[in-house]
N, C-alpha and C. Protein backbone atom coordinates (compact mmCIF):
# COMPACT_ATOMS: atom_id res chain seq x y z
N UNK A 1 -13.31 -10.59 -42.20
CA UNK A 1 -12.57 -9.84 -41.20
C UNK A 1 -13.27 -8.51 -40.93
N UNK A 2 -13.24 -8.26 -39.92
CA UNK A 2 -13.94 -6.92 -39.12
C UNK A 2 -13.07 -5.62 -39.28
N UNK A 3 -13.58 -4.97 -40.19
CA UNK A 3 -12.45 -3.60 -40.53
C UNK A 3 -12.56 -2.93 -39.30
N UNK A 4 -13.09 -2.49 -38.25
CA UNK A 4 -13.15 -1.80 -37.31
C UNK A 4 -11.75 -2.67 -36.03
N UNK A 5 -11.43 -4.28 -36.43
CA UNK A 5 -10.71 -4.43 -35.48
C UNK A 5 -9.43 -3.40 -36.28
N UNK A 6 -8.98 -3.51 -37.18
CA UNK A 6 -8.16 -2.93 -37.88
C UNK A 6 -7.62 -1.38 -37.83
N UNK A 7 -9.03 -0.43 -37.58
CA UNK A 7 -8.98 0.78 -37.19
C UNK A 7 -8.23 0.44 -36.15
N UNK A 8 -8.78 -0.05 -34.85
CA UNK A 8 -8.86 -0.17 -33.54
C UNK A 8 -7.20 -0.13 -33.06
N UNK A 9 -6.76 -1.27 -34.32
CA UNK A 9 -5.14 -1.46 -33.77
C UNK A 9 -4.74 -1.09 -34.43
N UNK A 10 -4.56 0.08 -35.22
CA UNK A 10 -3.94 0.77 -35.68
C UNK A 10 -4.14 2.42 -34.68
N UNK A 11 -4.83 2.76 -34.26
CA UNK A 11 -5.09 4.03 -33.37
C UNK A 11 -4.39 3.55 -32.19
N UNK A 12 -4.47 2.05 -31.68
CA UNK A 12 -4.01 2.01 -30.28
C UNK A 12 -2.39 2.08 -30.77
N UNK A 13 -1.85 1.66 -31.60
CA UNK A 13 -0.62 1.41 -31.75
C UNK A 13 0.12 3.17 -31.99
N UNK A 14 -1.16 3.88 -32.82
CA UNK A 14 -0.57 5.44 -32.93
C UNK A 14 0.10 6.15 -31.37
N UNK A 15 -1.40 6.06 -30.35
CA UNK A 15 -1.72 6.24 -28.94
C UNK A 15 -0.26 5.61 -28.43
N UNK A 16 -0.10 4.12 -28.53
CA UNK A 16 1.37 3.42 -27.62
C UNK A 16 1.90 4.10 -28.43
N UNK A 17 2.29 4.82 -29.16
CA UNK A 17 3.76 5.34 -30.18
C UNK A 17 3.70 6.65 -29.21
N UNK A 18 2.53 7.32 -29.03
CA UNK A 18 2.70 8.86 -28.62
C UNK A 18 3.51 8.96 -27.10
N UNK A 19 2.80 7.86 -26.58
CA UNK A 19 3.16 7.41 -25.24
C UNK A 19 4.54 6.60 -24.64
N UNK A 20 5.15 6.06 -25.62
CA UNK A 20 6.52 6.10 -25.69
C UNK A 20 7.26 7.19 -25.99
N UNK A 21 6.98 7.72 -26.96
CA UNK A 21 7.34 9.32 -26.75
C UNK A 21 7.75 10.11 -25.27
N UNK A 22 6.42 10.15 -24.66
CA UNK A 22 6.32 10.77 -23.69
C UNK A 22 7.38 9.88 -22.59
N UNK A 23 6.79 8.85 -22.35
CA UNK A 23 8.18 8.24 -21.59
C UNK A 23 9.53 7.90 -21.94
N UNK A 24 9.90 7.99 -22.87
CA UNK A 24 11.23 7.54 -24.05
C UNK A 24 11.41 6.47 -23.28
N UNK A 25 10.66 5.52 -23.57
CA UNK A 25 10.77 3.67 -23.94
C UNK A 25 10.79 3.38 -25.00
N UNK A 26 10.88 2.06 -25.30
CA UNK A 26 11.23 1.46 -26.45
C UNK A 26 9.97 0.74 -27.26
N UNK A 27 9.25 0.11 -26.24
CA UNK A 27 8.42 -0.71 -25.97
C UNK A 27 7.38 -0.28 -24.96
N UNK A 28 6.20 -0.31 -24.83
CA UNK A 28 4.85 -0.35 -23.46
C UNK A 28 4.80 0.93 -23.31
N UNK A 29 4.31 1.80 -24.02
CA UNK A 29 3.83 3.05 -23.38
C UNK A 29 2.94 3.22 -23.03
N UNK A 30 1.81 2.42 -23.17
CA UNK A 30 0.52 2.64 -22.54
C UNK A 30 0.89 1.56 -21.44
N UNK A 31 1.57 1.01 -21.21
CA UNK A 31 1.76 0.09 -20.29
C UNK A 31 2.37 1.00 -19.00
N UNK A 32 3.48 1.71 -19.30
CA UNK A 32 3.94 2.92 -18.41
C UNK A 32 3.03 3.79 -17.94
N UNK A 33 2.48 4.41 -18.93
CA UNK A 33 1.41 5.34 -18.63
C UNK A 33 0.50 4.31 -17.90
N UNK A 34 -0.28 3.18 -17.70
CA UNK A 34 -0.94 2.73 -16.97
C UNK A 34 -0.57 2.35 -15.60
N UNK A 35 0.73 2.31 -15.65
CA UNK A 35 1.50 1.73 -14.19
C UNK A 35 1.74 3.20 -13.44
N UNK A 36 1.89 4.26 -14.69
CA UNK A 36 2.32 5.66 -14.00
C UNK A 36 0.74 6.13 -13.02
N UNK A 37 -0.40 5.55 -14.11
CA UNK A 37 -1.78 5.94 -13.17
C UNK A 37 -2.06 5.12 -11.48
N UNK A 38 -1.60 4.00 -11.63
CA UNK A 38 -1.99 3.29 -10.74
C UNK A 38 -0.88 3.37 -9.52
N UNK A 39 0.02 4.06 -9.95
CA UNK A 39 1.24 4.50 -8.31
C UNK A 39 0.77 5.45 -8.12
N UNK A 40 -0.27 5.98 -8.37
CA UNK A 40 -1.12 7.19 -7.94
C UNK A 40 -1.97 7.11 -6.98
N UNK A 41 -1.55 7.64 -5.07
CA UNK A 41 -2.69 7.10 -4.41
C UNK A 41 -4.07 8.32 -4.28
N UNK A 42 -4.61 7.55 -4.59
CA UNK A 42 -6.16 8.38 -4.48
C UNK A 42 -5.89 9.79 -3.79
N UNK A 43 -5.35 10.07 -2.55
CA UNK A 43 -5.88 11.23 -2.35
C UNK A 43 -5.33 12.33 -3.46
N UNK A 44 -4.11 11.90 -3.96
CA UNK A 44 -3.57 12.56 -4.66
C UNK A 44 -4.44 12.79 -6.38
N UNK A 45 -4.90 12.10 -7.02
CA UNK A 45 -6.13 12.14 -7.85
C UNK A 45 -7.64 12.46 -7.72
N UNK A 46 -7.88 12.60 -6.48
CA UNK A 46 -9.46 12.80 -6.34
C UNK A 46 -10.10 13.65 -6.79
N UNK A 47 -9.61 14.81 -7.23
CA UNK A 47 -9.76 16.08 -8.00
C UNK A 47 -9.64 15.90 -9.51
N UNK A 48 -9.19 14.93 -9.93
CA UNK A 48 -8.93 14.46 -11.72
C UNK A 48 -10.24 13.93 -12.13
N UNK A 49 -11.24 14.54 -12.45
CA UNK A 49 -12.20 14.21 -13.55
C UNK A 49 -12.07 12.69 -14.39
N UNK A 50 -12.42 11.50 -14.08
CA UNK A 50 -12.86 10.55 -14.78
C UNK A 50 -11.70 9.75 -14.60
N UNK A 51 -10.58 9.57 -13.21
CA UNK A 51 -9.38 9.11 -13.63
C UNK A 51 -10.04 7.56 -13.26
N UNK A 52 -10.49 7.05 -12.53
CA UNK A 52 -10.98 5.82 -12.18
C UNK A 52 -11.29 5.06 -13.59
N UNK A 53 -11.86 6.19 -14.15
CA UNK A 53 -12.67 5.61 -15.52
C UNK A 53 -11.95 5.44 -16.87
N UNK A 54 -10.81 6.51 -16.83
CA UNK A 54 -10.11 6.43 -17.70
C UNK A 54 -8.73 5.33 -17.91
N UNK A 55 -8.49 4.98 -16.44
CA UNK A 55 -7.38 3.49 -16.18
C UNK A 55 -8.08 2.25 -16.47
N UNK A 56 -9.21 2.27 -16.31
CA UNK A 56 -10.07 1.13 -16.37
C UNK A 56 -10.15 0.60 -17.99
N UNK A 57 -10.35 2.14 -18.29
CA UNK A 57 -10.66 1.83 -19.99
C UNK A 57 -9.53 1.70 -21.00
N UNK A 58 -8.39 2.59 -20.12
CA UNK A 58 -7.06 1.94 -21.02
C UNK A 58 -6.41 0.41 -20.84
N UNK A 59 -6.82 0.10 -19.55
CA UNK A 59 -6.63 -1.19 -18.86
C UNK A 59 -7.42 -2.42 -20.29
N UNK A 60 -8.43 -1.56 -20.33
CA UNK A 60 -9.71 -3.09 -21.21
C UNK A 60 -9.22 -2.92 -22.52
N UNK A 61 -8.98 -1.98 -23.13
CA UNK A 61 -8.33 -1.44 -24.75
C UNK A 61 -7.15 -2.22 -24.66
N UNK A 62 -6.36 -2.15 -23.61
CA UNK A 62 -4.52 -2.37 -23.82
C UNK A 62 -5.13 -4.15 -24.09
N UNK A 63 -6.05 -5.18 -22.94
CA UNK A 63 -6.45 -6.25 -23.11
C UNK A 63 -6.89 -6.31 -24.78
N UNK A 64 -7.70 -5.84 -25.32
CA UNK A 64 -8.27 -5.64 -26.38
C UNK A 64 -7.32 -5.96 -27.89
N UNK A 65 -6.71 -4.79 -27.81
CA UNK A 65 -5.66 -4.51 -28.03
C UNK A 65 -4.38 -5.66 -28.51
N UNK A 66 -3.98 -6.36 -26.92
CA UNK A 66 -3.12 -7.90 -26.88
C UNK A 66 -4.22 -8.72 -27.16
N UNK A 67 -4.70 -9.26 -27.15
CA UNK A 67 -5.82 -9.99 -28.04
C UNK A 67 -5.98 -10.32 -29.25
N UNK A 68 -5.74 -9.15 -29.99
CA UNK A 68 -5.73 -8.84 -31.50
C UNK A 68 -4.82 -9.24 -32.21
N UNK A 69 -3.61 -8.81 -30.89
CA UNK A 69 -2.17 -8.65 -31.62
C UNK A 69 -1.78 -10.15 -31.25
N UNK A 70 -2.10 -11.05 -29.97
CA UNK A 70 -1.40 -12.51 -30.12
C UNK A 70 -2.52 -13.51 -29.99
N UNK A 71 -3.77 -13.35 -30.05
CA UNK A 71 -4.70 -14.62 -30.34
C UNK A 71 -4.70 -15.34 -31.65
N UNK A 72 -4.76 -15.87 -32.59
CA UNK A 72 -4.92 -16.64 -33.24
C UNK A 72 -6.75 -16.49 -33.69
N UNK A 73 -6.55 -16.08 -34.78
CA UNK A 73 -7.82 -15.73 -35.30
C UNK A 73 -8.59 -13.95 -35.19
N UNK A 74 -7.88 -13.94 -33.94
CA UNK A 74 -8.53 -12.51 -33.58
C UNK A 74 -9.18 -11.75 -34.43
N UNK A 75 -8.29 -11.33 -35.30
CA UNK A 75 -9.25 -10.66 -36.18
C UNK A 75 -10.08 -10.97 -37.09
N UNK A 76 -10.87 -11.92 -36.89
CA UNK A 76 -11.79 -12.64 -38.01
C UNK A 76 -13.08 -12.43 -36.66
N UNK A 77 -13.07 -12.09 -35.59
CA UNK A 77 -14.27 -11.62 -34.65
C UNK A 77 -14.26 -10.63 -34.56
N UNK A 78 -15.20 -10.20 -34.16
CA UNK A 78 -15.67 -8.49 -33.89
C UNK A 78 -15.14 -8.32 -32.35
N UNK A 79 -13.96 -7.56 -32.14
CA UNK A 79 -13.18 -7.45 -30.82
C UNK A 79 -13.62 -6.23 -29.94
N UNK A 80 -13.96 -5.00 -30.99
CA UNK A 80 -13.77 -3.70 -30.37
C UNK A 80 -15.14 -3.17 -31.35
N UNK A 81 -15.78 -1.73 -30.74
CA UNK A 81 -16.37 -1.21 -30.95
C UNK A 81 -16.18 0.09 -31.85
N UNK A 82 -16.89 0.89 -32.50
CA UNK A 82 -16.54 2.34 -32.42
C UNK A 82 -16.48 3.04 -31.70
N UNK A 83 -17.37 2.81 -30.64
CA UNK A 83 -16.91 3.56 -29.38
C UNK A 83 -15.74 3.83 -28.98
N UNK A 84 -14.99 2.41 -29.15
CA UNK A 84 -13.66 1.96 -28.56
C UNK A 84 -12.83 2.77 -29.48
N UNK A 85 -13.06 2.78 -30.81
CA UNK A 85 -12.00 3.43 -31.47
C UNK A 85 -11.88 5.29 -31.29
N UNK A 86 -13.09 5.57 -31.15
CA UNK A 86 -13.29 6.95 -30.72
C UNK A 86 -12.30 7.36 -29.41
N UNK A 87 -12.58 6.56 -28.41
CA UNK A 87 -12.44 6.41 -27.04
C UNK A 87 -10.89 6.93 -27.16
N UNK A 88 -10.26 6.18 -27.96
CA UNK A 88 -8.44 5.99 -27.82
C UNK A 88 -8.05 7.05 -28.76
N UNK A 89 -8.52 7.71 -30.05
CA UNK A 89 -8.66 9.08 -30.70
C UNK A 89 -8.90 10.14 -29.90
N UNK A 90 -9.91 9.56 -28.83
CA UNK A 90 -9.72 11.44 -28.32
C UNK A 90 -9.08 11.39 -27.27
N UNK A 91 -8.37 10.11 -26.49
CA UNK A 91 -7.53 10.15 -25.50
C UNK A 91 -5.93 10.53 -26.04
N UNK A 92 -5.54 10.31 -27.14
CA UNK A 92 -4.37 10.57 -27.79
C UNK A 92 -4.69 12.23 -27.86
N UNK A 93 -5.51 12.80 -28.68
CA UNK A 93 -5.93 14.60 -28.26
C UNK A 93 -5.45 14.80 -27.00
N UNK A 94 -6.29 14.21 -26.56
CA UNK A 94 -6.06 14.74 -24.69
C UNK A 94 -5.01 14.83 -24.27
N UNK A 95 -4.11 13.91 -25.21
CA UNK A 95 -2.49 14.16 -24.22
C UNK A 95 -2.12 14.85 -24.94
N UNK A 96 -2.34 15.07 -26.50
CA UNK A 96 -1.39 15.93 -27.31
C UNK A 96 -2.16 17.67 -26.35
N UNK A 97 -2.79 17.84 -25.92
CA UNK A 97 -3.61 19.09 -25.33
C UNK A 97 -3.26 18.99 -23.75
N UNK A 98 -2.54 18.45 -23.19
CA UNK A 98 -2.37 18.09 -21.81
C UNK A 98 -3.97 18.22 -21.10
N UNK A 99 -4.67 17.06 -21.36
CA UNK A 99 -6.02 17.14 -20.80
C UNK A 99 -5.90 16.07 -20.50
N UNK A 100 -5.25 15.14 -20.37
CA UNK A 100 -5.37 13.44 -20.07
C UNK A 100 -4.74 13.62 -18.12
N UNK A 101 -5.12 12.72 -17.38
CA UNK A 101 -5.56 12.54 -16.07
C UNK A 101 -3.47 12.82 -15.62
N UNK A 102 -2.73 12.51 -16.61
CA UNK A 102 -1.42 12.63 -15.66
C UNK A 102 -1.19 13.86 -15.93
N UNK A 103 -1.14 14.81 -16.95
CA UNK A 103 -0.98 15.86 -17.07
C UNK A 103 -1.94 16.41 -16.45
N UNK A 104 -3.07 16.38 -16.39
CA UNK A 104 -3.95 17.57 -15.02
C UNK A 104 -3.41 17.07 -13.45
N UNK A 105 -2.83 16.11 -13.45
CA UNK A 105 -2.80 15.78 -11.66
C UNK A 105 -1.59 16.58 -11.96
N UNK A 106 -0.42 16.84 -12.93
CA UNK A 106 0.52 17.68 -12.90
C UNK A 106 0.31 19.05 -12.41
N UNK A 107 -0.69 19.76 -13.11
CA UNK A 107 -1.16 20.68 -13.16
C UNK A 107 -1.77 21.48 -11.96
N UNK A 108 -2.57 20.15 -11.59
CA UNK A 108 -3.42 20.44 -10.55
C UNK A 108 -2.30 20.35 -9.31
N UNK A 109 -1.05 20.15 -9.59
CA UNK A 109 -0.22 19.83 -8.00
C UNK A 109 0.43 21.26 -8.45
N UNK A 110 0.75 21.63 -9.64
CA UNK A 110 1.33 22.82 -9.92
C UNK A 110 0.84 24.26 -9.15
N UNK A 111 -0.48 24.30 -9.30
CA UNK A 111 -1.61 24.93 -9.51
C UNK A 111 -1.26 25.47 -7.41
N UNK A 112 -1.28 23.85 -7.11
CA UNK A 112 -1.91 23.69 -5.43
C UNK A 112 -0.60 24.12 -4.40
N UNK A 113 1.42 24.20 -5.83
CA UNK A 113 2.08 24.45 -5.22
C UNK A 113 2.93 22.91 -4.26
N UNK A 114 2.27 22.33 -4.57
CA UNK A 114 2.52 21.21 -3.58
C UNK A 114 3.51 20.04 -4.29
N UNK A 115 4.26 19.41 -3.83
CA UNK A 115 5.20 18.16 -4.60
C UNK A 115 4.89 16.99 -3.74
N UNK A 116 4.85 16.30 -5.53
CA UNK A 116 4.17 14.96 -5.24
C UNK A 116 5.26 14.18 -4.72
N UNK A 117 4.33 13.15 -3.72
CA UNK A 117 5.30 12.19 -3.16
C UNK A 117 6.33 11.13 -4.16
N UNK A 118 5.37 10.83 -5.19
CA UNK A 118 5.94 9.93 -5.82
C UNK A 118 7.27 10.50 -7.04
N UNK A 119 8.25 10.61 -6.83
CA UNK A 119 9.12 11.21 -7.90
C UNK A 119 9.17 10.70 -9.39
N UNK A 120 8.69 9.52 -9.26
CA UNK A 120 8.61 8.86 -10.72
C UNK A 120 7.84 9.18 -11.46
N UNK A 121 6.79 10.02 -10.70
CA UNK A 121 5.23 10.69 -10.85
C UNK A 121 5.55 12.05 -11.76
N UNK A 122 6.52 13.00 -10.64
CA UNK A 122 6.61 14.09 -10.53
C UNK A 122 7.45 14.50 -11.79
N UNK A 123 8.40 13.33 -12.04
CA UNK A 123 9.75 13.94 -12.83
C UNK A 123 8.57 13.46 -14.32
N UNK A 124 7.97 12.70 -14.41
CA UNK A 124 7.67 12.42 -15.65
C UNK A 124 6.17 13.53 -16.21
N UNK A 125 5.49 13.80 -15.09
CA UNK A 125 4.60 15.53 -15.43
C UNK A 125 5.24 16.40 -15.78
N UNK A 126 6.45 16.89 -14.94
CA UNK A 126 7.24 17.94 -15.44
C UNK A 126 7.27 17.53 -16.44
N UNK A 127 7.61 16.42 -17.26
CA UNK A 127 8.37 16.58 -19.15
C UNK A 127 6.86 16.65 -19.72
N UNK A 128 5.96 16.05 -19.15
CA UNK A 128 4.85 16.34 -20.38
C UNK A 128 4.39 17.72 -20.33
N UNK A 129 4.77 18.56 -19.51
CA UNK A 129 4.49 20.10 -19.65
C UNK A 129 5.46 20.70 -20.18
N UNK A 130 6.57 20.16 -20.48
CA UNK A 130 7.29 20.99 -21.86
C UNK A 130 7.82 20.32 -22.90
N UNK A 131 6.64 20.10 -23.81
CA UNK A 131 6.63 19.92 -25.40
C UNK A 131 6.88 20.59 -26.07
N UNK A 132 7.65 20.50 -27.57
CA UNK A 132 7.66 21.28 -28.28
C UNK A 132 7.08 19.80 -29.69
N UNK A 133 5.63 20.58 -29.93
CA UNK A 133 5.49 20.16 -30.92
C UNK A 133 5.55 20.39 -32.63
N UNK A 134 7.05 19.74 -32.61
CA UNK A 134 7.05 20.52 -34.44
C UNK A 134 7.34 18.95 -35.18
N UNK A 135 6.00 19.56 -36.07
CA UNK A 135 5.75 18.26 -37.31
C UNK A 135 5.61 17.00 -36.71
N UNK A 136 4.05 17.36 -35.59
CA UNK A 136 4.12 16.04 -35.03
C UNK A 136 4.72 15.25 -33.99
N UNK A 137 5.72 15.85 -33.92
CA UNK A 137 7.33 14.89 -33.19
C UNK A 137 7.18 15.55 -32.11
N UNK A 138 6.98 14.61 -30.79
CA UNK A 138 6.81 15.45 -29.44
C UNK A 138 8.87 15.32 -29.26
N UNK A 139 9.29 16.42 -28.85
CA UNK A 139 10.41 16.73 -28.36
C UNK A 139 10.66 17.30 -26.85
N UNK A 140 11.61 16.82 -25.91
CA UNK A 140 11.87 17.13 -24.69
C UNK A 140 12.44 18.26 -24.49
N UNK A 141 12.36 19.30 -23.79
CA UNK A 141 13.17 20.32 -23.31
C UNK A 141 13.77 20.04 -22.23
N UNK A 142 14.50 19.56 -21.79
CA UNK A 142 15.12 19.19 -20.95
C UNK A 142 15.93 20.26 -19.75
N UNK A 143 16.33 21.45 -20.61
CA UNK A 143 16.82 22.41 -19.90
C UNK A 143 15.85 23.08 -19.48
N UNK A 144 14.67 23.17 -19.57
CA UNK A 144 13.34 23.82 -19.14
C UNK A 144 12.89 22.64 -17.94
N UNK A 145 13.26 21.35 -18.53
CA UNK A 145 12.72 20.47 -17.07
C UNK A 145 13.56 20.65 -15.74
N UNK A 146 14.90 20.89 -16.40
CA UNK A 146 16.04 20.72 -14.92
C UNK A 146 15.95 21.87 -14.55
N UNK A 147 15.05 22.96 -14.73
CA UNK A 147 15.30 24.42 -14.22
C UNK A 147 13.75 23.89 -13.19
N UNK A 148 12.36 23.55 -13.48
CA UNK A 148 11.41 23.37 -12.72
C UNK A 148 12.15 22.15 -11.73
N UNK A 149 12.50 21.04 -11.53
CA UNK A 149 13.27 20.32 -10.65
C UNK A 149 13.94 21.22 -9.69
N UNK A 150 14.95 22.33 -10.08
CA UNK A 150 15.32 22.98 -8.95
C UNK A 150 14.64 23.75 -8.52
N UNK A 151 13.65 24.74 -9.22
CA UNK A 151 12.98 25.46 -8.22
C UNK A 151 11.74 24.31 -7.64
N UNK A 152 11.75 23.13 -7.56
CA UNK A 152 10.44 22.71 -6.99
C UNK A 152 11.64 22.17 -5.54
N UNK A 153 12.78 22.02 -5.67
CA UNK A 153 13.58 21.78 -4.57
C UNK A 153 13.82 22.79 -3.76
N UNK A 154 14.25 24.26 -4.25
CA UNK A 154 14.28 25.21 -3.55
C UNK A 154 12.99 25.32 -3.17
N UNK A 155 11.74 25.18 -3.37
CA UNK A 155 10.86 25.70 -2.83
C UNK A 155 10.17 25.05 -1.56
N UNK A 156 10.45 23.92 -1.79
CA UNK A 156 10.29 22.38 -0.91
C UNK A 156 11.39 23.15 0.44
N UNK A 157 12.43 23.23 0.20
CA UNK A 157 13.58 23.78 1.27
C UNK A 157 13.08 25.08 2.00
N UNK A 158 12.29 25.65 1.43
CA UNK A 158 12.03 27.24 1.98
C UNK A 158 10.70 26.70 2.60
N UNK A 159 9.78 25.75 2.33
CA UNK A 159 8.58 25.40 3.09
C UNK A 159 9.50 25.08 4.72
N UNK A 160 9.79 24.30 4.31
CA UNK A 160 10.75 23.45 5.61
C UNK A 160 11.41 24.12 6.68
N UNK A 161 12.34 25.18 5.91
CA UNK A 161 12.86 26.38 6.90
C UNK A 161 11.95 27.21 7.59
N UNK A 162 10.76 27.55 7.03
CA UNK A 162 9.95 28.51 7.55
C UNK A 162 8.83 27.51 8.83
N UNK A 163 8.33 26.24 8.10
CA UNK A 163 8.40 25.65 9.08
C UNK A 163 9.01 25.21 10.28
N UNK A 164 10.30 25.15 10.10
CA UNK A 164 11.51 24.57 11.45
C UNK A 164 11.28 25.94 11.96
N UNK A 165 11.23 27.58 11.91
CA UNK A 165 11.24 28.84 11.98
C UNK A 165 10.15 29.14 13.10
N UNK A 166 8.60 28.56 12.34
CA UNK A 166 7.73 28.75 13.29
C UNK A 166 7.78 27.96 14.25
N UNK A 167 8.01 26.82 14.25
CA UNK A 167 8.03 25.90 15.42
C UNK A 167 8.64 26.43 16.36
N UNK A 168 10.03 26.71 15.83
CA UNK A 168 11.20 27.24 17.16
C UNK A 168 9.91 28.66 17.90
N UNK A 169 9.28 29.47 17.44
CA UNK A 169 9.18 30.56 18.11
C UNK A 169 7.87 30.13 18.70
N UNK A 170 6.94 29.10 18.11
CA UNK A 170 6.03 28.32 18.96
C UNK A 170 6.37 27.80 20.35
N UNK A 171 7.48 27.38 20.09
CA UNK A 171 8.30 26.24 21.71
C UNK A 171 8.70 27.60 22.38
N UNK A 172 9.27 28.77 22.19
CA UNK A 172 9.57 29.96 23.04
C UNK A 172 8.52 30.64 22.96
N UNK A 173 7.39 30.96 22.40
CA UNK A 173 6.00 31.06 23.10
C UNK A 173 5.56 30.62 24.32
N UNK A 174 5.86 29.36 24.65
CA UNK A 174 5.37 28.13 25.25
C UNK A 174 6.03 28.22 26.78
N UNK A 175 7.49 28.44 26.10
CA UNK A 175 7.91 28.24 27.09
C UNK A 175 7.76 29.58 28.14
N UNK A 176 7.55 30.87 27.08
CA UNK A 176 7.75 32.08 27.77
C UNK A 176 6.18 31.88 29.02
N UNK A 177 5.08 31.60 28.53
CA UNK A 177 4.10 32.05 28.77
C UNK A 177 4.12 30.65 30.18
N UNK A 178 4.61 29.32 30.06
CA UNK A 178 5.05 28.86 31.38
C UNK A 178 5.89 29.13 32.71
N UNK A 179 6.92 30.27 32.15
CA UNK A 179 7.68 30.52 32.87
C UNK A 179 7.12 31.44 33.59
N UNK A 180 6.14 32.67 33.35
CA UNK A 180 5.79 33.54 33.92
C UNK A 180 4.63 32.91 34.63
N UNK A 181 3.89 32.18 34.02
CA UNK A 181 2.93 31.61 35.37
C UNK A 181 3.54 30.83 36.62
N UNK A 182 4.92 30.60 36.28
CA UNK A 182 5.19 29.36 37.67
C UNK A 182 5.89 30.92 38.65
């Protein structure tokens, strides 16, 4: 038997534990987190450093991964690499550091001011930006999330008003500067 498949599914299983965390499922957190990457339309990621590369590779690990866990024999072949085991070690960092591709598209929409279309997107960045990590145990703040939810609503409302605002004095621009030529 191949001790490296062994590492392999034991790090991915750490990684799906962290990642249920983050989504509070029961079951599939890298499965969430992979479905959370892929309702992501491009324009909205194009600015995320390696995200193409990084769905791809959780995509082939998660395969990897089920392989191990329901083939018959699996682990008596050489399945996974060190690479591979590295790969899913420093992607678990990355989220415990909010450096992984959903937490920077958070960031980066934070950053730009702007709210994402997708709410399933939006509500689940907000919680990975307020962790409290004690002894390991990622914990939700929840009253810190429902306070960013309203101001990202109030702020959404004050774009809108100021928009409906300029328009109106655009159309009486318009109209002023027609009326005096006729």
């Amino acid at each position: 038997m191949d001790n490296l498949n062994f590492i392999f599914f034991e790090e991915f299983k750490r990684l799906d534990k962290l990642c249920r965390e983050l989504y509070d499922v029961e079951k599939d957190g890298i499965t969430s987190y992979i479905n959370d990457m892929k309702s992501v339309v491009k324009y909205d990621y194009r600015y995320i450093p390696n995200w193409r590369e990084d769905l791809e590779q959780l995509t082939r690990l998660r395969h990897i991964r089920n392989n191990l866990a329901h083939a018959p024999g699996a682990f008596d072949e050489e399945c996974c690499t060190q690479k591979d085991i590295n790969w899913v070690q420093d992607f678990y960092e990355r989220i415990l550091h909010q450096l992984d591709p959903i937490a920077m598209l958070y960031q980066k929409t934070k950053e730009q001011g702007q709210v994402l279309n997708n709410q399933k997107i939006n509500s689940k960045n907000q919680l990975s930006n307020h962790f409290n990590n004690i002894n390991g145990t990622l914990l939700l703040d929840n009253k810190t999330c429902n306070k960013t939810n309203k101001k990202n609503k109030i702020s959404l409302l004050k774009v809108c008003l100021i928009s409906v605002a300029v328009m109106v004095i655009i159309i009486i621009l318009q109209l002023l500067i027609q009326w005096r030529f006729l």
